[in-house]
N, C-alpha and C. Protein backbone atom coordinates (compact mmCIF):
# COMPACT_ATOMS: atom_id res chain seq x y z
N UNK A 1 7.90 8.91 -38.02
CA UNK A 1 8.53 10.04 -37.34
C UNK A 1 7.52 10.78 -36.47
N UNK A 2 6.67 10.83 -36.93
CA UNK A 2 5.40 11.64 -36.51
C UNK A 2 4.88 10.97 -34.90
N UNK A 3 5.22 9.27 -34.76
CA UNK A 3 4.67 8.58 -34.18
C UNK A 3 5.66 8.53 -32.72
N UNK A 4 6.64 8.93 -33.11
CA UNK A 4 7.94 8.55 -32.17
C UNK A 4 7.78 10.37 -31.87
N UNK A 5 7.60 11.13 -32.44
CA UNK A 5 7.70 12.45 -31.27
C UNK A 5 6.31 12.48 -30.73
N UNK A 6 5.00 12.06 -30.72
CA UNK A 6 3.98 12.03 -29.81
C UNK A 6 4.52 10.90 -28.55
N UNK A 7 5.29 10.03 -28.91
CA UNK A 7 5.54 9.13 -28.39
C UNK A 7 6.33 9.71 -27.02
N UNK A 8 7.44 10.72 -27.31
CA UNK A 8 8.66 11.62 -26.76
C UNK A 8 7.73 12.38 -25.72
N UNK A 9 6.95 12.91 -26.60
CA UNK A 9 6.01 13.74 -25.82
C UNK A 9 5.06 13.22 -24.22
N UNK A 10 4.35 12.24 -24.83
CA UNK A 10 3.68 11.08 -23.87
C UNK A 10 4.59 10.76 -22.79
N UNK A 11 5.81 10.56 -22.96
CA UNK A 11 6.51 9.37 -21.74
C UNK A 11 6.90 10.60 -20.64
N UNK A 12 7.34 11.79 -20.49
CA UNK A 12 7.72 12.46 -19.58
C UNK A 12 6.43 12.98 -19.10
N UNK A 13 5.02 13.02 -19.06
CA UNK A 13 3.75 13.24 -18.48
C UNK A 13 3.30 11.71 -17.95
N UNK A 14 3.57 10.89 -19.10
CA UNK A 14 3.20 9.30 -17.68
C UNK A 14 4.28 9.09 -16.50
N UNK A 15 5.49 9.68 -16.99
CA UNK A 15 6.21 9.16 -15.53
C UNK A 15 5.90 10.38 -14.56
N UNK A 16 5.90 11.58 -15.14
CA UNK A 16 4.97 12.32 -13.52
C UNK A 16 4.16 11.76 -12.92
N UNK A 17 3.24 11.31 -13.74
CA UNK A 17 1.39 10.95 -13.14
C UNK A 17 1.85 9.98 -12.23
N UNK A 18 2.90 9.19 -11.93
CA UNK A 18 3.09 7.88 -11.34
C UNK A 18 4.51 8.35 -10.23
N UNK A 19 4.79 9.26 -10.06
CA UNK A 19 5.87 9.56 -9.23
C UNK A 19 5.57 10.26 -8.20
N UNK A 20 5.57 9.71 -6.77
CA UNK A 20 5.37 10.13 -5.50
C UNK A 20 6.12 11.36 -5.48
N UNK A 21 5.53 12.41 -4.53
CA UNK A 21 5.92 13.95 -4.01
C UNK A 21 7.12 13.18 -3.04
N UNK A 22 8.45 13.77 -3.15
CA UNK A 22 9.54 13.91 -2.58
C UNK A 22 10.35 14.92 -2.20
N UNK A 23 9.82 16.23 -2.35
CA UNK A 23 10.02 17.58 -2.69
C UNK A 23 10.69 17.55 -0.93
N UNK A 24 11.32 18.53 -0.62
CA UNK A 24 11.72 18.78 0.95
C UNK A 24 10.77 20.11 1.33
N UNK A 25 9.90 20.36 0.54
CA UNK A 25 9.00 21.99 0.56
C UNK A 25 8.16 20.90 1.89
N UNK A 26 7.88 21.45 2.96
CA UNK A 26 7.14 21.14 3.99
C UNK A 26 5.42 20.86 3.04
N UNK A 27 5.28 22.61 2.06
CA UNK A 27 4.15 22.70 1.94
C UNK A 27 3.53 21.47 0.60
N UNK A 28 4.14 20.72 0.22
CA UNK A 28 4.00 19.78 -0.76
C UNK A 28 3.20 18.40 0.09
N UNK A 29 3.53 17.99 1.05
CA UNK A 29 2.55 16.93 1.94
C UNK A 29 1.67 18.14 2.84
N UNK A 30 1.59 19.08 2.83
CA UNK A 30 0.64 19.81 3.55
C UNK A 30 -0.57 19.77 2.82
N UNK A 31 -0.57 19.73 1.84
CA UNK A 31 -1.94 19.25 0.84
C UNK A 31 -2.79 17.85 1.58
N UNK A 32 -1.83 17.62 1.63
CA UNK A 32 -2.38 16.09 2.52
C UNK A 32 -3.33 16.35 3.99
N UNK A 33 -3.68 17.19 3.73
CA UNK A 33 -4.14 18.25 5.30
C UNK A 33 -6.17 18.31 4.35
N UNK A 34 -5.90 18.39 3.31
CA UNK A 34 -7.00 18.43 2.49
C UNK A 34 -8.46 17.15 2.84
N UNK A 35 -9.67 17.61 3.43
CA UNK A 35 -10.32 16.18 3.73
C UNK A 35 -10.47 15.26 2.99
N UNK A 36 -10.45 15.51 1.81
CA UNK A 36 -10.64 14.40 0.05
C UNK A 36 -9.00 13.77 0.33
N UNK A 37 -8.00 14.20 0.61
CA UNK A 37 -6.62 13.14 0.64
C UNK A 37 -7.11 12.06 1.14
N UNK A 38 -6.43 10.97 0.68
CA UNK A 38 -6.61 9.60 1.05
C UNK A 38 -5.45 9.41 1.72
N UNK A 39 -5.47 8.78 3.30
CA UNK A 39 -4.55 8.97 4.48
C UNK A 39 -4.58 7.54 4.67
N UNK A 40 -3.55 6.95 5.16
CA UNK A 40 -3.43 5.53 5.82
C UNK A 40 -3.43 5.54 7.43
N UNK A 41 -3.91 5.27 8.08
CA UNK A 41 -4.04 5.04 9.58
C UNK A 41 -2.64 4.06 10.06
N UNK A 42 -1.74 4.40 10.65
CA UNK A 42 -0.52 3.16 10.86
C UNK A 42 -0.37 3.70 12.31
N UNK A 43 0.04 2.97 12.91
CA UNK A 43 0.59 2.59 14.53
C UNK A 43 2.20 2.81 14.62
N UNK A 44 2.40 3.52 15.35
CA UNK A 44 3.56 3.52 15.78
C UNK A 44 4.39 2.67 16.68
N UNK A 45 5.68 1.94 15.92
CA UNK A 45 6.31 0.97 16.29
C UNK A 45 7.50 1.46 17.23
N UNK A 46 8.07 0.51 17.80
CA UNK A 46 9.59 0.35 18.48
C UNK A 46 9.48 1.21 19.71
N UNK A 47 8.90 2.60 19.81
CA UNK A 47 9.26 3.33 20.88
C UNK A 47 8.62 4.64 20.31
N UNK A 48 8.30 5.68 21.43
CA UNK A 48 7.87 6.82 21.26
C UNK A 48 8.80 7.49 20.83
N UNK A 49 8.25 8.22 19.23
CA UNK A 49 9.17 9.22 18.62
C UNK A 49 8.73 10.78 18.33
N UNK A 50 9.96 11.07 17.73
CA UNK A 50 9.50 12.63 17.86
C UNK A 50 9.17 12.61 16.22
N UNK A 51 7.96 13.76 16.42
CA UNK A 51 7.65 13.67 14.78
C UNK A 51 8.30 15.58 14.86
N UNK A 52 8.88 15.51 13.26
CA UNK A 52 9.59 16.97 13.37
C UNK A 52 9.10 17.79 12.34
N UNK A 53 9.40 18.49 11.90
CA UNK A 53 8.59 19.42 10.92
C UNK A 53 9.20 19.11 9.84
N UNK A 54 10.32 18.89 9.32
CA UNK A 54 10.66 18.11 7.80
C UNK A 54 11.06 16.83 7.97
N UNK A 55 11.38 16.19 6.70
CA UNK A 55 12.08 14.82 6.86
C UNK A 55 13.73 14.75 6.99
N UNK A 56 14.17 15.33 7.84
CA UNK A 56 15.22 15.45 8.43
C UNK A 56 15.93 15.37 10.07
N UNK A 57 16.57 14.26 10.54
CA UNK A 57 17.06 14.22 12.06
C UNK A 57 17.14 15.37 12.61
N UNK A 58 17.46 16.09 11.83
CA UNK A 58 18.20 17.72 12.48
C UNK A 58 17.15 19.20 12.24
N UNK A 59 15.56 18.46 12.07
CA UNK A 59 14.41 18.98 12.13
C UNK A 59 13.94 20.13 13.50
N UNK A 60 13.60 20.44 13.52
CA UNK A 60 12.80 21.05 14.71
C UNK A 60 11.48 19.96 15.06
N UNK A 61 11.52 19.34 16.43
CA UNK A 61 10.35 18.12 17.24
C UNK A 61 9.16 19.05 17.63
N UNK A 62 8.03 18.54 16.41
CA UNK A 62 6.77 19.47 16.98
C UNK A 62 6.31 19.00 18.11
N UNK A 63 6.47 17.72 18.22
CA UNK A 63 5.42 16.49 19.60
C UNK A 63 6.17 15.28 19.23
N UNK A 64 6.08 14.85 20.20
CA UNK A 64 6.08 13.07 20.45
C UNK A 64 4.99 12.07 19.86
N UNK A 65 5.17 11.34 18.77
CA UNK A 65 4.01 10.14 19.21
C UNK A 65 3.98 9.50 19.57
N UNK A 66 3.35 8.82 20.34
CA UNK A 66 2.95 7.47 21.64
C UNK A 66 3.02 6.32 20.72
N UNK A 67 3.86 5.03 21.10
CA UNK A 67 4.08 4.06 20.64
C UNK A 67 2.89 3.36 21.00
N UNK A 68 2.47 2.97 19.97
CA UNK A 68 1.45 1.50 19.96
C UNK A 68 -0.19 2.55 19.67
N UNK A 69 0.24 4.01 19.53
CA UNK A 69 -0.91 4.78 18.85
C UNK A 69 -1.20 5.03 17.58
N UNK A 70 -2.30 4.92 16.65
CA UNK A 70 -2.51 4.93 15.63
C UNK A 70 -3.05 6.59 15.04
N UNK A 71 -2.41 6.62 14.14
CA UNK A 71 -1.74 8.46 13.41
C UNK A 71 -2.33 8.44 12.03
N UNK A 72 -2.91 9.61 11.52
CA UNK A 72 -3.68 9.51 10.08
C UNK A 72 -1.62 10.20 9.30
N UNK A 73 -1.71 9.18 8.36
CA UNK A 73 -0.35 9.45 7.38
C UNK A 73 -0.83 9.57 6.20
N UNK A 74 -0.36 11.43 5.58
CA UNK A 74 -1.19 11.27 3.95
C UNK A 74 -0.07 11.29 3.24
N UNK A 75 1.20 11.14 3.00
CA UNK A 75 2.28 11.00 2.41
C UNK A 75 3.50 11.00 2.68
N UNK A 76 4.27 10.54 1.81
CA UNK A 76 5.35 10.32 2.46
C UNK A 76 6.84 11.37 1.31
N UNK A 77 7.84 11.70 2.17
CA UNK A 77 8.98 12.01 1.13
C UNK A 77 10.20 11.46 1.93
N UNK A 78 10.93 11.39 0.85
CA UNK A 78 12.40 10.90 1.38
C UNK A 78 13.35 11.87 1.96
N UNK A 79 14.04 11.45 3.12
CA UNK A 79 15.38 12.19 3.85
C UNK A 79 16.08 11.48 4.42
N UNK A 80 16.69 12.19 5.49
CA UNK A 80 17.82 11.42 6.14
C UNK A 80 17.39 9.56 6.50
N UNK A 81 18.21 8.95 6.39
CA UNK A 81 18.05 7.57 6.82
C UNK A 81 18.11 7.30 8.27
N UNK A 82 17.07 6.32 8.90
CA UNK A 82 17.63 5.90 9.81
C UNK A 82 17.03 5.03 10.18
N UNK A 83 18.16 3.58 10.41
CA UNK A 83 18.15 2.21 10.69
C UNK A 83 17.77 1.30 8.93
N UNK A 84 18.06 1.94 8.03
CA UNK A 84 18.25 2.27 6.47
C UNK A 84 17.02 1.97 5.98
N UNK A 85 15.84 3.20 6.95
CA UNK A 85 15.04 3.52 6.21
C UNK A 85 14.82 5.58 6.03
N UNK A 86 14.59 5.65 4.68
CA UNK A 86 15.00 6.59 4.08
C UNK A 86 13.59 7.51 3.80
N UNK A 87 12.52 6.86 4.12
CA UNK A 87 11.43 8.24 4.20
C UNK A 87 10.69 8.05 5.08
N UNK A 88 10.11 9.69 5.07
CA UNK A 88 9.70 10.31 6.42
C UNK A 88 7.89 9.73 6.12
N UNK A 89 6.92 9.69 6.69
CA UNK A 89 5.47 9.63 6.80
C UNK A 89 5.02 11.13 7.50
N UNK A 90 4.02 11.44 6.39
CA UNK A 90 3.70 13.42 6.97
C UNK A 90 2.06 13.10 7.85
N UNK A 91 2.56 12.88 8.84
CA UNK A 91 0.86 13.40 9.83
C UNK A 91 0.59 14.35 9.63
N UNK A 92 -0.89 13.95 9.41
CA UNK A 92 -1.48 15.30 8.32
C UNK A 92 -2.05 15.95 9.95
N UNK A 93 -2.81 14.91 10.95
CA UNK A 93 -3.28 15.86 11.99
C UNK A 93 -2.30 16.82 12.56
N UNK A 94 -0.69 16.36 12.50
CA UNK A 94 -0.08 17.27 13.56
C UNK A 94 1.05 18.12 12.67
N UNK A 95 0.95 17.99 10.97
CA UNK A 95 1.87 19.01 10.28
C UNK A 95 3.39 18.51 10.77
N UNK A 96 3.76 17.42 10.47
CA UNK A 96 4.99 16.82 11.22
C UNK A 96 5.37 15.56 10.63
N UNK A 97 6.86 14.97 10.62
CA UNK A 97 7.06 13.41 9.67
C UNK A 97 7.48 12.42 10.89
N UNK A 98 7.26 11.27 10.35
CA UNK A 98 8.34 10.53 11.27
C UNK A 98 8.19 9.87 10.44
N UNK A 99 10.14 9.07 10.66
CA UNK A 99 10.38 8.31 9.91
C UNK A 99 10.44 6.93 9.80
N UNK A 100 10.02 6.64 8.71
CA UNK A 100 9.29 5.44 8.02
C UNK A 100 9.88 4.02 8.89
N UNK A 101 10.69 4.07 9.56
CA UNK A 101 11.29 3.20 10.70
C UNK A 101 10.46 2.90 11.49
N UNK A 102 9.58 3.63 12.10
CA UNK A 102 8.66 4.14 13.33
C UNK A 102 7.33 3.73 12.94
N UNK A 103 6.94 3.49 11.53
CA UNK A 103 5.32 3.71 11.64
C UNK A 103 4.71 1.93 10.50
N UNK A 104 3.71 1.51 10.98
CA UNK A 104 3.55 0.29 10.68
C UNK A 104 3.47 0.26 8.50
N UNK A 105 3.35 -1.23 8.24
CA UNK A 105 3.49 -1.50 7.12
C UNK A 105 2.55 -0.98 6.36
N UNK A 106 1.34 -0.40 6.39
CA UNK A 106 0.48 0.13 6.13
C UNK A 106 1.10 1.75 5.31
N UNK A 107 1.88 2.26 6.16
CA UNK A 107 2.37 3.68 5.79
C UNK A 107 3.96 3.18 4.81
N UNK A 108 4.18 1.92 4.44
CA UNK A 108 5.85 1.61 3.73
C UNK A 108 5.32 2.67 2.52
N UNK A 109 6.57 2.45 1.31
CA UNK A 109 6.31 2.75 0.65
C UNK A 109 5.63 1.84 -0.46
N UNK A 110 5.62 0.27 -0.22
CA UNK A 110 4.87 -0.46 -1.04
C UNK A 110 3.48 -0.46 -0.72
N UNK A 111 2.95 0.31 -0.25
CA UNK A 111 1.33 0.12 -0.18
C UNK A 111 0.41 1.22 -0.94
């Protein structure tokens, strides 16, 4: 008995430690702004997009990024879909997402 409530205890602190920030709080990938974050460098695919201030279509467009330019990405959270991909990548240089459609395999979520 003793073994199964340390046990209870344990499993809801390992599945935090292992669960990506998805929060819609802007300021939750703004950490990612931090020089110690570990950022992926990815290129922007298909066409010049607008990166917006949350992970949402219906965002406010801080800037454009230039297709075939490479963008420091320190995390990612999920929102609106589009072309049925479902999260945004947070550029840490410009405080802004674009979505995961737009930015090379490097920034997916399997890496």
């Amino acid at each position: 008995m003793r073994l199964t409530n340390i046990s209870l205890w344990l499993l809801p602190a390992t599945a935090l430690g292992t669960t990506p920030t998805t929060t819609d709080e802007p300021s939750a990938c703004a950490a990612a702004r931090n020089p110690a974050q570990t950022y992926h460098e990815c290129n922007i695919l298909h066409s010049t997009v607008n990166c917006r201030s949350g992970p949402s279509l219906g965002s406010r467009v801080v800037r454009s990024l230039t297709v075939g330019k490479t963008y420091k990405f320190g995390c990612y959270k999920r929102g609106d879909c589009y072309q049925d991909n479902c999260t945004w990548d947070y550029d840490i240089d410009h405080d802004c997402y674009v979505n995961g459609y737009y930015t090379s395999s490097l920034c997916s979520i399997g890496q």
